[in-house]
PDB file of N, CA and C in Angstrom:
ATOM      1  N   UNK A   1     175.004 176.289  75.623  1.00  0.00           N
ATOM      2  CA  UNK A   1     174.862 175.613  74.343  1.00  0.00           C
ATOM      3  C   UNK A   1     176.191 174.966  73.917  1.00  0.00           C
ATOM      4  N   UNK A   2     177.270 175.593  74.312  1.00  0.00           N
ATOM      5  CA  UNK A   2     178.714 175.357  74.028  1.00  0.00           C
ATOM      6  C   UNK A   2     179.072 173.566  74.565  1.00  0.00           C
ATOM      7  N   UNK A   3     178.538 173.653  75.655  1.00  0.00           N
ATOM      8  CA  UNK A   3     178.960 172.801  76.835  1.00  0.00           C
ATOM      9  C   UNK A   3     177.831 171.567  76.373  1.00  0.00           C
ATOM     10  N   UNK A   4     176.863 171.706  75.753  1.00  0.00           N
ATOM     11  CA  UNK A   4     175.930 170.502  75.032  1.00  0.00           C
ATOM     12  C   UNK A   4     177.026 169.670  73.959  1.00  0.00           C
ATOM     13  N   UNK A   5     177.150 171.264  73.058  1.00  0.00           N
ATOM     14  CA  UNK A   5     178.009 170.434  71.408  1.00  0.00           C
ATOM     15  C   UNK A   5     179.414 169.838  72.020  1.00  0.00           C
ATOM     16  N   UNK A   6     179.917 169.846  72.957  1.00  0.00           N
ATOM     17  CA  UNK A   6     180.980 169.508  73.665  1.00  0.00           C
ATOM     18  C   UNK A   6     180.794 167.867  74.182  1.00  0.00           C
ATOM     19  N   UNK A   7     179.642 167.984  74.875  1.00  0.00           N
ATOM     20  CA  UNK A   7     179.243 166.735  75.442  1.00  0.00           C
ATOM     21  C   UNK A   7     178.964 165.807  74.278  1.00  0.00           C
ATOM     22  N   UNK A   8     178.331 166.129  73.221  1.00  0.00           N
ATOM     23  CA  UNK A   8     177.463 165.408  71.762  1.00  0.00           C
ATOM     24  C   UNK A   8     179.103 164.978  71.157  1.00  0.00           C
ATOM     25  N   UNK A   9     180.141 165.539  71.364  1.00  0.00           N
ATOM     26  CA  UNK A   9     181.313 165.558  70.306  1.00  0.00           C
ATOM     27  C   UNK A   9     181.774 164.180  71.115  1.00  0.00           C
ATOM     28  N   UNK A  10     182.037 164.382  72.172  1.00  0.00           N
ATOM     29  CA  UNK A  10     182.930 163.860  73.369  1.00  0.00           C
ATOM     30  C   UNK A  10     182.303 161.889  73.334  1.00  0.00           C
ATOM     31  N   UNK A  11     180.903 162.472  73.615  1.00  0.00           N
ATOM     32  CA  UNK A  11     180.240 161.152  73.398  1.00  0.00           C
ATOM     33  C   UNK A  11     180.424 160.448  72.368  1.00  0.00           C
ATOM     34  N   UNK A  12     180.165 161.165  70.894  1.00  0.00           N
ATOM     35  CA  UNK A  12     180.750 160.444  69.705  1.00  0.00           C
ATOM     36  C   UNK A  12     181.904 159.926  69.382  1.00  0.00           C
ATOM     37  N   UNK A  13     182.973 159.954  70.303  1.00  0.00           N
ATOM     38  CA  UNK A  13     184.048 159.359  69.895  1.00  0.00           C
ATOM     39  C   UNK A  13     184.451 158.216  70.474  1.00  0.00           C
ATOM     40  N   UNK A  14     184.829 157.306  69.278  1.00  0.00           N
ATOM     41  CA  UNK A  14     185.493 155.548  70.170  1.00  0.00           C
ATOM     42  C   UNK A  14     186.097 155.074  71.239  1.00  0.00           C
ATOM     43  N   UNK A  15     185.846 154.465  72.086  1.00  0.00           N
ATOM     44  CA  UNK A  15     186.321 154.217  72.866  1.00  0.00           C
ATOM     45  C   UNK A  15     188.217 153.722  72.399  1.00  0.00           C
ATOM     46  N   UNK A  16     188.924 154.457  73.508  1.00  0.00           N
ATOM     47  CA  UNK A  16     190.088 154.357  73.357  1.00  0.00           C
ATOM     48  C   UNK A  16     190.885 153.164  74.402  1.00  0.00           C
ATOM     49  N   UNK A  17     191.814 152.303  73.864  1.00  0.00           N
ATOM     50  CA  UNK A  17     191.681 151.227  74.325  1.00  0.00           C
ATOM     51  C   UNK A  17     191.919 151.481  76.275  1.00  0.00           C
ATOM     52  N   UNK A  18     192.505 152.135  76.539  1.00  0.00           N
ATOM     53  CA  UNK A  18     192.685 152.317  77.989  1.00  0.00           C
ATOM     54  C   UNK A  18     191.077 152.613  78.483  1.00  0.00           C
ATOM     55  N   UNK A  19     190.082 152.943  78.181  1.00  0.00           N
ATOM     56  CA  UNK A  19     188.711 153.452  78.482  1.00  0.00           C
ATOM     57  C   UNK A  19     187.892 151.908  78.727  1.00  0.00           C
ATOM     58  N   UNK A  20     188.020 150.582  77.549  1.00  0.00           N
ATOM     59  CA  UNK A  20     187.498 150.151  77.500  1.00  0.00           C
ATOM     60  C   UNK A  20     187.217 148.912  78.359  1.00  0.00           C
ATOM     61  N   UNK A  21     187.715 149.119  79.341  1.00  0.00           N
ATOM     62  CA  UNK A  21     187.897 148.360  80.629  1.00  0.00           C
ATOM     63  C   UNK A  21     189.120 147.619  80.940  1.00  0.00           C
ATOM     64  N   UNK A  22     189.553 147.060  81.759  1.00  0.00           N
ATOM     65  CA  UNK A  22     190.735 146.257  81.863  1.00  0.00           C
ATOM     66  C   UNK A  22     190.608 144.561  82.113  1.00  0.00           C
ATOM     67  N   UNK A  23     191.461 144.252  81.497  1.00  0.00           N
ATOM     68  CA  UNK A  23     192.019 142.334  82.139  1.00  0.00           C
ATOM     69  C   UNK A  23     191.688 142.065  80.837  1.00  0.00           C
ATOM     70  N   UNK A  24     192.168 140.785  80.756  1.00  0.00           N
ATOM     71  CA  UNK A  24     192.266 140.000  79.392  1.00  0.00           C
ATOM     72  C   UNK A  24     191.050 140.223  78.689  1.00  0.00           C
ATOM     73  N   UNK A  25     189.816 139.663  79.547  1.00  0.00           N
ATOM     74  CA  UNK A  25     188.702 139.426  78.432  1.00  0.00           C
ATOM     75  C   UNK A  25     187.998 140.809  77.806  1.00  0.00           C
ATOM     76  N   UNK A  26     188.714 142.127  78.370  1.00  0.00           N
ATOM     77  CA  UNK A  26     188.429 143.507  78.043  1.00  0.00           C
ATOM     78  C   UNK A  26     189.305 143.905  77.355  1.00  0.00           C
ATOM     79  N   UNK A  27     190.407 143.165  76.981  1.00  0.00           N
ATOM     80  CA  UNK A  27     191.052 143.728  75.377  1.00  0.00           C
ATOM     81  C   UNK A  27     190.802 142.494  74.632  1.00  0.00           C
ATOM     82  N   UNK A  28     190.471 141.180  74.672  1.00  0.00           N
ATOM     83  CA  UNK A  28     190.005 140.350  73.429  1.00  0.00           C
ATOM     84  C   UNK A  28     188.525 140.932  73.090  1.00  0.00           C
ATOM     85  N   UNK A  29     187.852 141.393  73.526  1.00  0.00           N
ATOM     86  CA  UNK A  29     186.679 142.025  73.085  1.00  0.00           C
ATOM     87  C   UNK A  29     186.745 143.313  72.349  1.00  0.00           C
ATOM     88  N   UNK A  30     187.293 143.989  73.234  1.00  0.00           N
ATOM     89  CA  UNK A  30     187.746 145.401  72.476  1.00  0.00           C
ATOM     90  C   UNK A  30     188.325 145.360  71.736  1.00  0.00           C
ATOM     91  N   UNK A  31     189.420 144.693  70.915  1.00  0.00           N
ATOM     92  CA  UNK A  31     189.972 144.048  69.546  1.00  0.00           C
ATOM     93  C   UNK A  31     188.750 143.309  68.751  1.00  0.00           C
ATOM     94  N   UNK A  32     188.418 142.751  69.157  1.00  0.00           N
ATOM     95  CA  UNK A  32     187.021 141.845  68.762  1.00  0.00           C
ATOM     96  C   UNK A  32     186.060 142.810  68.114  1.00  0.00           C
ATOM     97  N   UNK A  33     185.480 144.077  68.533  1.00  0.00           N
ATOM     98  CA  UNK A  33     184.576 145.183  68.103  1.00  0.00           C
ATOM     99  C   UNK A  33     185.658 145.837  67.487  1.00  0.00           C
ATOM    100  N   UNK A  34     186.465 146.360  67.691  1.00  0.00           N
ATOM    101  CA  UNK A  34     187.117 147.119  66.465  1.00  0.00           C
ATOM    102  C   UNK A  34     188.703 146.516  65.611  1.00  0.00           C
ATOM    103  N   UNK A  35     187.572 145.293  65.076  1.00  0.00           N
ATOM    104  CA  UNK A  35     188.384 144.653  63.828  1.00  0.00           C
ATOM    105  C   UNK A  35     190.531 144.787  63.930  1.00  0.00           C
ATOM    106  N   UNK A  36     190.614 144.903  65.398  1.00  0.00           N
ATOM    107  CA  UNK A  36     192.487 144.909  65.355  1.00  0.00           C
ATOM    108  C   UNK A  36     192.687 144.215  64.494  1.00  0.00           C
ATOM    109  N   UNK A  37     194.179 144.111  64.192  1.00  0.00           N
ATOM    110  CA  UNK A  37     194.353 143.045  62.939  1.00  0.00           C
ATOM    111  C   UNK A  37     195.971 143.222  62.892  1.00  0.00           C
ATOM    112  N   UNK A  38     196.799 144.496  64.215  1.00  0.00           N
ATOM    113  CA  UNK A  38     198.091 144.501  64.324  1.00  0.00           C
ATOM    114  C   UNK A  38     198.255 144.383  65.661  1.00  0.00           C
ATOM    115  N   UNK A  39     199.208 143.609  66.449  1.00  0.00           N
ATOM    116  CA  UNK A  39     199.200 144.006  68.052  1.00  0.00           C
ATOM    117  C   UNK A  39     200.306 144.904  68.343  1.00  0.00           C
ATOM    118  N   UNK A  40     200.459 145.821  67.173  1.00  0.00           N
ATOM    119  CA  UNK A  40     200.969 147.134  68.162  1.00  0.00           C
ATOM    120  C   UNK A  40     199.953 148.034  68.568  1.00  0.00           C
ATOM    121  N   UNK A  41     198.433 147.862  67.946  1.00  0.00           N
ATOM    122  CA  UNK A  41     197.274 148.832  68.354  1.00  0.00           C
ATOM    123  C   UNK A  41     197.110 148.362  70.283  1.00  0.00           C
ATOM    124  N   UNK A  42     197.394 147.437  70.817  1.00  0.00           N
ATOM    125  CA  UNK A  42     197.626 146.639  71.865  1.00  0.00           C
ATOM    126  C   UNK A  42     198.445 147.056  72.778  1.00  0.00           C
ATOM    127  N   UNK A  43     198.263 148.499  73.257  1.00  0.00           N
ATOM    128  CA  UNK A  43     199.718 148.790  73.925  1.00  0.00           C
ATOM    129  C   UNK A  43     198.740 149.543  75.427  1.00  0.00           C
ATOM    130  N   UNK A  44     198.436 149.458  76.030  1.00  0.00           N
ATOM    131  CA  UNK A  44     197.804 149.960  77.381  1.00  0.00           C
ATOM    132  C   UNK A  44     198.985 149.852  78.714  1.00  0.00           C
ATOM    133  N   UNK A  45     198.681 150.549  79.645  1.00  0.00           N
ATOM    134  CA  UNK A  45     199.263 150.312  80.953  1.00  0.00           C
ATOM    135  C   UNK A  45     198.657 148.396  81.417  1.00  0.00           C
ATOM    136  N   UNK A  46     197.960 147.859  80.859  1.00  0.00           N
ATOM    137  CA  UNK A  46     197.269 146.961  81.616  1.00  0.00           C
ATOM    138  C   UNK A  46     197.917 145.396  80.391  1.00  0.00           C
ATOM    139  N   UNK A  47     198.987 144.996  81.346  1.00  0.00           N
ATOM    140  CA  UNK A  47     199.403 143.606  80.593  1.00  0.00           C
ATOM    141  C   UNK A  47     198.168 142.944  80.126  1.00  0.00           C
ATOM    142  N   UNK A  48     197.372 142.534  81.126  1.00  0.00           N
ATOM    143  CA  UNK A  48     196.321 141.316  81.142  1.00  0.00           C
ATOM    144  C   UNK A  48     195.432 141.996  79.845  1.00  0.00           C
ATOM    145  N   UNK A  49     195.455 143.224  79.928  1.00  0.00           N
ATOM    146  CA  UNK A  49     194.019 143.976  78.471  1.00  0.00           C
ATOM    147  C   UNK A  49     195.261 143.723  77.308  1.00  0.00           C
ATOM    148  N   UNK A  50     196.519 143.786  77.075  1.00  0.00           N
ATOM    149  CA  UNK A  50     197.343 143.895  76.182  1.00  0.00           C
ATOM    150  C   UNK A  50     197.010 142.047  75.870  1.00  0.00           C
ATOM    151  N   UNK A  51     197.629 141.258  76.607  1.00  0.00           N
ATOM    152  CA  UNK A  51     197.602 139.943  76.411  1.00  0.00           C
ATOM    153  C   UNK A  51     195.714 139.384  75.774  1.00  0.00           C
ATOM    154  N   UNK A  52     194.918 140.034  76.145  1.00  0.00           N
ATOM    155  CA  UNK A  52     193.542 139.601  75.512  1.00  0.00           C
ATOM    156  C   UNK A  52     193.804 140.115  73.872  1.00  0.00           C
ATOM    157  N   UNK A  53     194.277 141.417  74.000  1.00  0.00           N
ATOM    158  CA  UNK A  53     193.862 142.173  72.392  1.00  0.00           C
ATOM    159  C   UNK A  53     195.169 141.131  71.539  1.00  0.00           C
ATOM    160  N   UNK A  54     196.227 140.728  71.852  1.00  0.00           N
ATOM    161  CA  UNK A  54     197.197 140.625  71.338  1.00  0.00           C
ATOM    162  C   UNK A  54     196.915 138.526  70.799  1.00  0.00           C
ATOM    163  N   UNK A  55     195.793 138.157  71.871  1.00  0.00           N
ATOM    164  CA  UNK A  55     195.309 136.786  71.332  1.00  0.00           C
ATOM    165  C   UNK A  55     194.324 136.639  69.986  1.00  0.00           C
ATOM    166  N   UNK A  56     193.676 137.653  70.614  1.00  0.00           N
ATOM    167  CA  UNK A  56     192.534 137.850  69.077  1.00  0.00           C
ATOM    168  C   UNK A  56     193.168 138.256  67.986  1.00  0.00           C
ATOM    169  N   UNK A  57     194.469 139.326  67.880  1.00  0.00           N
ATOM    170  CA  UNK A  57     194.603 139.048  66.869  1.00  0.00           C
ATOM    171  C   UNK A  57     195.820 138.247  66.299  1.00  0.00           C
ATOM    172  N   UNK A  58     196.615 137.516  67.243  1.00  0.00           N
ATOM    173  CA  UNK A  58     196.883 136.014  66.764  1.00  0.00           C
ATOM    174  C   UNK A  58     196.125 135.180  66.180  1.00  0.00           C
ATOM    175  N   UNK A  59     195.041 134.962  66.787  1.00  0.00           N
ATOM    176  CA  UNK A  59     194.059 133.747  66.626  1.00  0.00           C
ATOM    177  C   UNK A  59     193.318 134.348  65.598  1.00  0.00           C
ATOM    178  N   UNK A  60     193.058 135.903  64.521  1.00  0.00           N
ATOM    179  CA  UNK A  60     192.583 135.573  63.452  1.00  0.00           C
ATOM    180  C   UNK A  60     193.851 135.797  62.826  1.00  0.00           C
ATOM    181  N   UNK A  61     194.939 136.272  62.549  1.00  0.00           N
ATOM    182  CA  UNK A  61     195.984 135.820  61.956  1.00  0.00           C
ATOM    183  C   UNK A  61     196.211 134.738  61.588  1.00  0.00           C
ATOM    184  N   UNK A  62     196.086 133.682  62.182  1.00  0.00           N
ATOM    185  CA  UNK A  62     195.999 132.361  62.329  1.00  0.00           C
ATOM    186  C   UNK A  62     194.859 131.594  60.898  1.00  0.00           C
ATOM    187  N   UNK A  63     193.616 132.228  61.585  1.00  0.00           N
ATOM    188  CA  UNK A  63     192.314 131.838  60.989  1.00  0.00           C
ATOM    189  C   UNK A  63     192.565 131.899  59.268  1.00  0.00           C
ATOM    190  N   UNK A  64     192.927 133.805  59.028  1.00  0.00           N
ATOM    191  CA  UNK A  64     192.769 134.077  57.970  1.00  0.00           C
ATOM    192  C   UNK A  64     193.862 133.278  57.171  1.00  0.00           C
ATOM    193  N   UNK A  65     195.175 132.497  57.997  1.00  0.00           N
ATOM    194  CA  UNK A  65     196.452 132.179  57.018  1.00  0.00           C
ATOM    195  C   UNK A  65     195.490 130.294  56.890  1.00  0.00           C
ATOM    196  N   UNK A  66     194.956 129.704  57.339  1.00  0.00           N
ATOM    197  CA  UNK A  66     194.306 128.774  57.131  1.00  0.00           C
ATOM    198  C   UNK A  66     193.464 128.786  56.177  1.00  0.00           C
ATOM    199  N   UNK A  67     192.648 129.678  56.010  1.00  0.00           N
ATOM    200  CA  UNK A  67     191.616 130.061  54.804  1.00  0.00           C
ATOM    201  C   UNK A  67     192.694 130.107  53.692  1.00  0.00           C
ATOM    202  N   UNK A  68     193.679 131.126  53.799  1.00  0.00           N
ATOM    203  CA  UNK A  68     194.365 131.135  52.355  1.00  0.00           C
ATOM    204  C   UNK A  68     195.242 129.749  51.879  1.00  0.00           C
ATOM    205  N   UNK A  69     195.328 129.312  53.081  1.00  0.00           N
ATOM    206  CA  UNK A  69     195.810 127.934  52.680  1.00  0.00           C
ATOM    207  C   UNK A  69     194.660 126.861  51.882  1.00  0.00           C
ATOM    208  N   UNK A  70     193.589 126.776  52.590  1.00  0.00           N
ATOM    209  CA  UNK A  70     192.663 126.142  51.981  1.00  0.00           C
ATOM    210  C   UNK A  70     192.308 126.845  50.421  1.00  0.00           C
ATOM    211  N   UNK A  71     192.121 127.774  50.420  1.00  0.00           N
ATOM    212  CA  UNK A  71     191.557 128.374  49.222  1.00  0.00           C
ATOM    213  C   UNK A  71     193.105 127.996  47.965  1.00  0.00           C
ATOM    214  N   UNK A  72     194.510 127.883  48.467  1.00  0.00           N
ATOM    215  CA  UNK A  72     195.427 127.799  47.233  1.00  0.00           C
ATOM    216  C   UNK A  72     195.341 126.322  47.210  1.00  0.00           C
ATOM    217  N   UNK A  73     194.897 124.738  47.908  1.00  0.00           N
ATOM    218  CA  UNK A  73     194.487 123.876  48.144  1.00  0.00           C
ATOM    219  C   UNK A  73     193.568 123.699  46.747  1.00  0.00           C
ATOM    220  N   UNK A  74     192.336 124.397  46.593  1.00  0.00           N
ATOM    221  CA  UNK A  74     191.282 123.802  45.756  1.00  0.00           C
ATOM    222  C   UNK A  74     191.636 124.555  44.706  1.00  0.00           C
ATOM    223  N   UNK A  75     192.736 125.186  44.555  1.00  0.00           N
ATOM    224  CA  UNK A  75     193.374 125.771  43.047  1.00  0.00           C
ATOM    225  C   UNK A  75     194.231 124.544  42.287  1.00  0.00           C
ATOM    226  N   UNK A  76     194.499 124.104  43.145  1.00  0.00           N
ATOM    227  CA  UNK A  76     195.715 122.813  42.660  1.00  0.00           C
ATOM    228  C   UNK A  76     194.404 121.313  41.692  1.00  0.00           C
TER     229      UNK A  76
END
């Protein structure tokens, strides 16, 4: 019974970024599902998974400083 609630616990928990596969397009995704938004969360043995997570969240860094630009734009 021990070795069930073990398995049920084990299963419930997030994938940790080294788990979630490797190469670029397996850390822009895996940033992508769990909302990154710093690239020090971006730190794996695997450059190419570091360089995916570390674009996504450039590229909404990016996004969100455009929005606030637009939005102080239609204040004026």
């Amino acid at each position: 019974m021990k070795l069930i609630r073990i398995a049920l616990l084990i299963a419930a928990l997030p994938l940790a970024p080294a788990h979630a596969g490797e190469g670029y397009d397996a850390g822009y995704q895996w940033a992508e599902e769990n909302d990154v938004d710093d690239t020090s969360s971006c730190t794996t043995p695997s450059s190419s998974f570091n360089q995916g997570c570390e674009d996504y969240v450039e590229e909404n860094a990016q996004v969100a400083y455009e929005d606030s630009e637009d939005g102080e734009e239609d204040d004026e």
